[in-house]
Protein backbone atom coordinates (compact mmCIF):
# COMPACT_ATOMS: atom_id res chain seq x y z
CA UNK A 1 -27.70 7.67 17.62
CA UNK A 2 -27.76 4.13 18.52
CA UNK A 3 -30.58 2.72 20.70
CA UNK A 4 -30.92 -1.50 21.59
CA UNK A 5 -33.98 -2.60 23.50
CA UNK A 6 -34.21 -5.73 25.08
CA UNK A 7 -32.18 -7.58 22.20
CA UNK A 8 -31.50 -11.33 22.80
CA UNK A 9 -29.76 -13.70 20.85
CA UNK A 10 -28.93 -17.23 21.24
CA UNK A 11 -26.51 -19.62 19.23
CA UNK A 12 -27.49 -23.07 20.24
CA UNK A 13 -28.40 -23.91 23.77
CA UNK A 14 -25.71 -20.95 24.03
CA UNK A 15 -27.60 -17.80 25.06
CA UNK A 16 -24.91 -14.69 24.34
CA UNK A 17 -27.01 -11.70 24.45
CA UNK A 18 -29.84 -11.56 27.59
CA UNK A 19 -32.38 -8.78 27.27
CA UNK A 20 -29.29 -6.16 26.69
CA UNK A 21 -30.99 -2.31 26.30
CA UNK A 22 -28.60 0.24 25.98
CA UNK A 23 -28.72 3.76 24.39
CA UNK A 24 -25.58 5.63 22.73
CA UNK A 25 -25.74 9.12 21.97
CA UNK A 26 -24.50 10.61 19.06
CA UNK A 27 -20.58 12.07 19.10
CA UNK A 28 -18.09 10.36 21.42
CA UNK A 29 -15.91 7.74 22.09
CA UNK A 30 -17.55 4.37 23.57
CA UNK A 31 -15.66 0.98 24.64
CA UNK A 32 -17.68 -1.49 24.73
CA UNK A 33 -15.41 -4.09 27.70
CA UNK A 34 -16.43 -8.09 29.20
CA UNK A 35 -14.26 -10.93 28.90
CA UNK A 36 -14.23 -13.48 26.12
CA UNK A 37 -17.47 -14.75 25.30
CA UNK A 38 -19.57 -11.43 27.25
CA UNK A 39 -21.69 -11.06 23.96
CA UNK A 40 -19.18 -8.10 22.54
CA UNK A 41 -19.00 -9.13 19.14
CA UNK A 42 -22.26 -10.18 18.55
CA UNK A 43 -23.47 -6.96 19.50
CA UNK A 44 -21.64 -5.25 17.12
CA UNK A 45 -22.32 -7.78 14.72
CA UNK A 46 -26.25 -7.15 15.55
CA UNK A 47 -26.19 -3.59 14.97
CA UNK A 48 -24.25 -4.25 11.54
CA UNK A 49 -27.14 -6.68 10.70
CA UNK A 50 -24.56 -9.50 10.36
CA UNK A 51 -26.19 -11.57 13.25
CA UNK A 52 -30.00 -11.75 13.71
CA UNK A 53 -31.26 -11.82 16.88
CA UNK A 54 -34.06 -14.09 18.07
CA UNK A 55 -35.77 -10.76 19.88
CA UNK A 56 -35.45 -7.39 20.15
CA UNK A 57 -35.12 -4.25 18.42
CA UNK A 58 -31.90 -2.03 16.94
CA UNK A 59 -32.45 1.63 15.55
CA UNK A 60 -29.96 4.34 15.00
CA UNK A 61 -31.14 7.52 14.50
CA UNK A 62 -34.49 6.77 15.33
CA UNK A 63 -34.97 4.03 12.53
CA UNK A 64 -35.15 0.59 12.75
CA UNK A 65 -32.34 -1.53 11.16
CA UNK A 66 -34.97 -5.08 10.82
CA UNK A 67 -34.70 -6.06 7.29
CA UNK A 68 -32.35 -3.25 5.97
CA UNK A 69 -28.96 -2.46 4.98
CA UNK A 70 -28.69 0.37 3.53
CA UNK A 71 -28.32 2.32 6.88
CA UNK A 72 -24.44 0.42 6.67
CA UNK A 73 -23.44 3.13 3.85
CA UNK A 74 -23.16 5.12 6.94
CA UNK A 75 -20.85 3.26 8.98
CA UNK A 76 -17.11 2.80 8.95
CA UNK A 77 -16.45 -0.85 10.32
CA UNK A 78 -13.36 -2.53 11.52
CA UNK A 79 -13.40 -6.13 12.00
CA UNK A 80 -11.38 -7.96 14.57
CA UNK A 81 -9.73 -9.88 11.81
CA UNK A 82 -9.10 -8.67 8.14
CA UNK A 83 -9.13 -11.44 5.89
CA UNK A 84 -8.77 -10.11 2.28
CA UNK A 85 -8.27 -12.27 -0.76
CA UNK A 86 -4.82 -13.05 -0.69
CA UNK A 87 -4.01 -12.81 -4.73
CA UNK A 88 -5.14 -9.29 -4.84
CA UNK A 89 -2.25 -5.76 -4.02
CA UNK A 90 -3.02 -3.24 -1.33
CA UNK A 91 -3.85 -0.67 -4.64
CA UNK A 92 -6.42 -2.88 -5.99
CA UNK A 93 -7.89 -3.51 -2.59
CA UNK A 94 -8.68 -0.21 -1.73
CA UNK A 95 -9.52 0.73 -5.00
CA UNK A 96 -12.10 -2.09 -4.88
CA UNK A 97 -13.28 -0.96 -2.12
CA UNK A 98 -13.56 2.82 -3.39
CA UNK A 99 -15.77 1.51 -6.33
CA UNK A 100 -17.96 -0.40 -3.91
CA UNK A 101 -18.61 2.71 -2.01
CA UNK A 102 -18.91 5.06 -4.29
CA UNK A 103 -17.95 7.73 -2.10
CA UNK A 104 -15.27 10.76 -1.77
CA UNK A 105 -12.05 8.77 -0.31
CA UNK A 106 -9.36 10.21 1.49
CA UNK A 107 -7.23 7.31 1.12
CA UNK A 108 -3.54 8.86 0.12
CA UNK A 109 -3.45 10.85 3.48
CA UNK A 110 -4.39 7.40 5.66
CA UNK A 111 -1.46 5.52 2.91
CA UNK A 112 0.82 8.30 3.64
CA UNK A 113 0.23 8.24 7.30
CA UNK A 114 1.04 4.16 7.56
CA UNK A 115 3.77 4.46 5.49
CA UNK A 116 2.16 1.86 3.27
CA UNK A 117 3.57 3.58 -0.21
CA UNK A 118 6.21 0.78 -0.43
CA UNK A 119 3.43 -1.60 -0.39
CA UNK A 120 1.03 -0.79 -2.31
CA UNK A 121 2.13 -3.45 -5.35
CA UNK A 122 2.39 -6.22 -3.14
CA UNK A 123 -0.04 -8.85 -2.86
CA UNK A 124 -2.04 -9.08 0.61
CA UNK A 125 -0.99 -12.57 1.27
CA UNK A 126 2.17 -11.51 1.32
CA UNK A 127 2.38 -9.07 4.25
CA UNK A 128 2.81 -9.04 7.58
CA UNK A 129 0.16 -9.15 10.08
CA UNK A 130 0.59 -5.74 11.37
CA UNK A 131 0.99 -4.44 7.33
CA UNK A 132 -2.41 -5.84 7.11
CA UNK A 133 -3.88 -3.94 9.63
CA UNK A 134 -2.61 -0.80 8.53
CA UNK A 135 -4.75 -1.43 5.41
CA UNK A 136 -7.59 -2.39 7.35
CA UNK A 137 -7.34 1.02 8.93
CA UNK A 138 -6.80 2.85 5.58
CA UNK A 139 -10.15 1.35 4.48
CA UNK A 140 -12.23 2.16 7.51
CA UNK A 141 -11.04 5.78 8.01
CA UNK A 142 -11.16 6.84 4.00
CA UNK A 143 -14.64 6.91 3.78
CA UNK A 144 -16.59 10.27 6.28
CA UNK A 145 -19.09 8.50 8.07
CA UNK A 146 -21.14 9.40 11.06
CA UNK A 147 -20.54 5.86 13.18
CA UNK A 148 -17.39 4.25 13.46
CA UNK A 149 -17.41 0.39 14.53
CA UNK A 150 -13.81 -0.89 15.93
CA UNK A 151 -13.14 -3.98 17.07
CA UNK A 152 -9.48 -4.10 18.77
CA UNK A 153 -8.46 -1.61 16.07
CA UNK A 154 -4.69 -1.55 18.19
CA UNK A 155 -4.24 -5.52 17.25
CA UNK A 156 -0.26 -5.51 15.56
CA UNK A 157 0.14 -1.68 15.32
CA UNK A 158 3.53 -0.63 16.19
CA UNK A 159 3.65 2.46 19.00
CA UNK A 160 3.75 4.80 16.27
CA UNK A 161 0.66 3.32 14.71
CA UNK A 162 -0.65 3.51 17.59
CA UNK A 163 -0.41 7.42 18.33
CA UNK A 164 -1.46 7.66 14.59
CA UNK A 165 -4.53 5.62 15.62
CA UNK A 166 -5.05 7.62 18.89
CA UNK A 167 -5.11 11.28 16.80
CA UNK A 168 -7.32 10.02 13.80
CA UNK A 169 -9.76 8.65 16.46
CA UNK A 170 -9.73 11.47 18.19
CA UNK A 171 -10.29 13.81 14.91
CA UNK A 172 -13.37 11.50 14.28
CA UNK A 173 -14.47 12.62 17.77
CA UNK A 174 -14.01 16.11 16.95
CA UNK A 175 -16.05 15.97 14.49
CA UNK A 176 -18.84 14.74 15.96
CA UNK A 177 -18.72 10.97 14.96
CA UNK A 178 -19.69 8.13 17.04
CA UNK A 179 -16.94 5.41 17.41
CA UNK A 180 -17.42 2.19 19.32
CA UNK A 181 -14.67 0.44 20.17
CA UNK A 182 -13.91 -3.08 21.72
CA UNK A 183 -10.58 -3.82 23.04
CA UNK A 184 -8.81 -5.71 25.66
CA UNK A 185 -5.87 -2.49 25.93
CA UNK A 186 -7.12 -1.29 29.08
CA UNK A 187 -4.87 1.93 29.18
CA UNK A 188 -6.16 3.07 25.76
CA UNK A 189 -9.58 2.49 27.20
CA UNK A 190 -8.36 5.08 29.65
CA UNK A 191 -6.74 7.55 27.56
CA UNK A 192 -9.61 7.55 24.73
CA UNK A 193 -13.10 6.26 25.85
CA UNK A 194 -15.60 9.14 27.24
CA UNK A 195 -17.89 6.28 28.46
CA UNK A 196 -17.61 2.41 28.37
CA UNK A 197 -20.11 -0.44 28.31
CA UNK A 198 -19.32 -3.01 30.36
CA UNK A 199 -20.60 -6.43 29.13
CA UNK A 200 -20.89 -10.06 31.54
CA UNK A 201 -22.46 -12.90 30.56
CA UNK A 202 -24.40 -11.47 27.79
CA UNK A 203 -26.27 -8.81 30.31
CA UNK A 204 -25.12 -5.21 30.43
CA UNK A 205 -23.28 -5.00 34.18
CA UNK A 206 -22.19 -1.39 33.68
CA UNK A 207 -22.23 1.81 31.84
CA UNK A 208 -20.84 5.10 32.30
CA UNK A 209 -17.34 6.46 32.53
CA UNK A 210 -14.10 5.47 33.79
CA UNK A 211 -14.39 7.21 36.71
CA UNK A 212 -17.28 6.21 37.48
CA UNK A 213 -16.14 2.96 37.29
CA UNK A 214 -13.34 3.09 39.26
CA UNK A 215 -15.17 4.09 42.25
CA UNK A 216 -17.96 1.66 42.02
CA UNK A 217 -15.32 -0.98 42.30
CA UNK A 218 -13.36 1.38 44.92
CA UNK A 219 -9.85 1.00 42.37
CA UNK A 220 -7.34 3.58 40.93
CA UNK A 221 -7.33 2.00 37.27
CA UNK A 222 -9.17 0.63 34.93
CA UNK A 223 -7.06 -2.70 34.69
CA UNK A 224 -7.71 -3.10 38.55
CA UNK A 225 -11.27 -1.94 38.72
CA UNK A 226 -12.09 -5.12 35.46
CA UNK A 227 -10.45 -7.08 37.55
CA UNK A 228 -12.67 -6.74 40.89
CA UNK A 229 -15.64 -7.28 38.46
CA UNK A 230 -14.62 -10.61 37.50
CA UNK A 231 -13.21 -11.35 40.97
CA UNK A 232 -16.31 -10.97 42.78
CA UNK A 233 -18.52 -12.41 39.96
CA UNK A 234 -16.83 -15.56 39.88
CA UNK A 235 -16.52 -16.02 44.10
């Protein structure tokens, strides 16, 4: 699905990504993990074509992504922060958003789910942060795409959000999607991620599962085994 070779990027005299190569196959859940400032987002932000790297090369499903975009039709994207214009409603949002597509939505379910009904006629500036991103999920899951982009998709949800989150996730799974996912919620890492990336200093220091993870770094969860990572890096 997704394959990155040797894809560098620097902002400044700040070099974020180092020669990261890194292959996802199609169908699955994948966290992509480091600590602030690893090179997370600007990976994602590379393979969305919103950051251009300096070298390097991006291509899902066999294609290269240089110089396109319409490959982006056929991704479902969260961003870490939804900022929508303030003076618009949740209805005209989405339904903005709907034209823009032009693709079968299955928007009523995800409003139903959220209990967003009562605010559909209320301006976007006006709600609360988690309100928001319960629209911001409405818009990414509507649309059936093969890849699925979160970043910390869990930020404001309340615990029954959250399971909400956890089954529609894991429906996407089922049906063979793709979903990347960067969060600092180590136990839904746990729960939800068939492998994770593991990102430090822009360079990729691990990838595989949980598990696996855990008993390179000799701990009995995934909050512990991080931790020993970032220990021993920074003795």
């Amino acid at each position: 699905m997704i394959e990155i070779n040797n894809l560098r990027k620097r902002f400044g005299k700040v070099q974020v990504l180092e020669g990261v190569s890194l292959e996802i196959s199609g169908g699955g859940i994948f966290a992509i993990l480091g600590p602030n400032g690893s090179g997370k987002t600007t990976l994602i932000k590379s393979i969305l074509g919103m950051v251009i790297p300096q070298s390097g090369s991006i291509k899902i499903d066999n294609n290269s992504i240089e110089g396109k975009w319409k490959y982006r039709e056929e991704i479902n994207y969260l961003p870490q922060i939804a900022r929508f214009p303030e003076n618009l409603t949740v209805h005209e949002l989405i339904g903005m958003i709907k034209n823009l597509r032009s693709q079968p939505a299955n928007d009523q379910d995800l409003i139903d789910l959220f209990g967003l009904a009562p605010f559909m006629d209320k301006k976007l500036g006006n709600l609360s942060g988690g309100t928001k991103q319960k629209v911001n999920l409405v818009l990414t899951f509507m649309f059936d795409s093969p890849l699925l982009i979160l970043d910390e998709p869990t930020t404001g949800l309340d615990p029954v959000s959250l399971i909400h989150l956890k089954d529609l996730i894991r429906k996407e799974k089922e049906a063979g999607k793709t979903i990347l996912i960067t969060t600092h919620i180590m136990d839904f890492v746990e729960t939800m991620a068939d492998e994770i990336v593991f990102l430090l200093e822009g360079k990729i220091y691990f990838k595989g599962t949980v598990n696996e993870l855990k008993k390179k770094s000799d701990q009995n969860d995934l909050e512990h085994a991080i931790a020993t990572i970032l220990t021993e890096e920074n003795v």
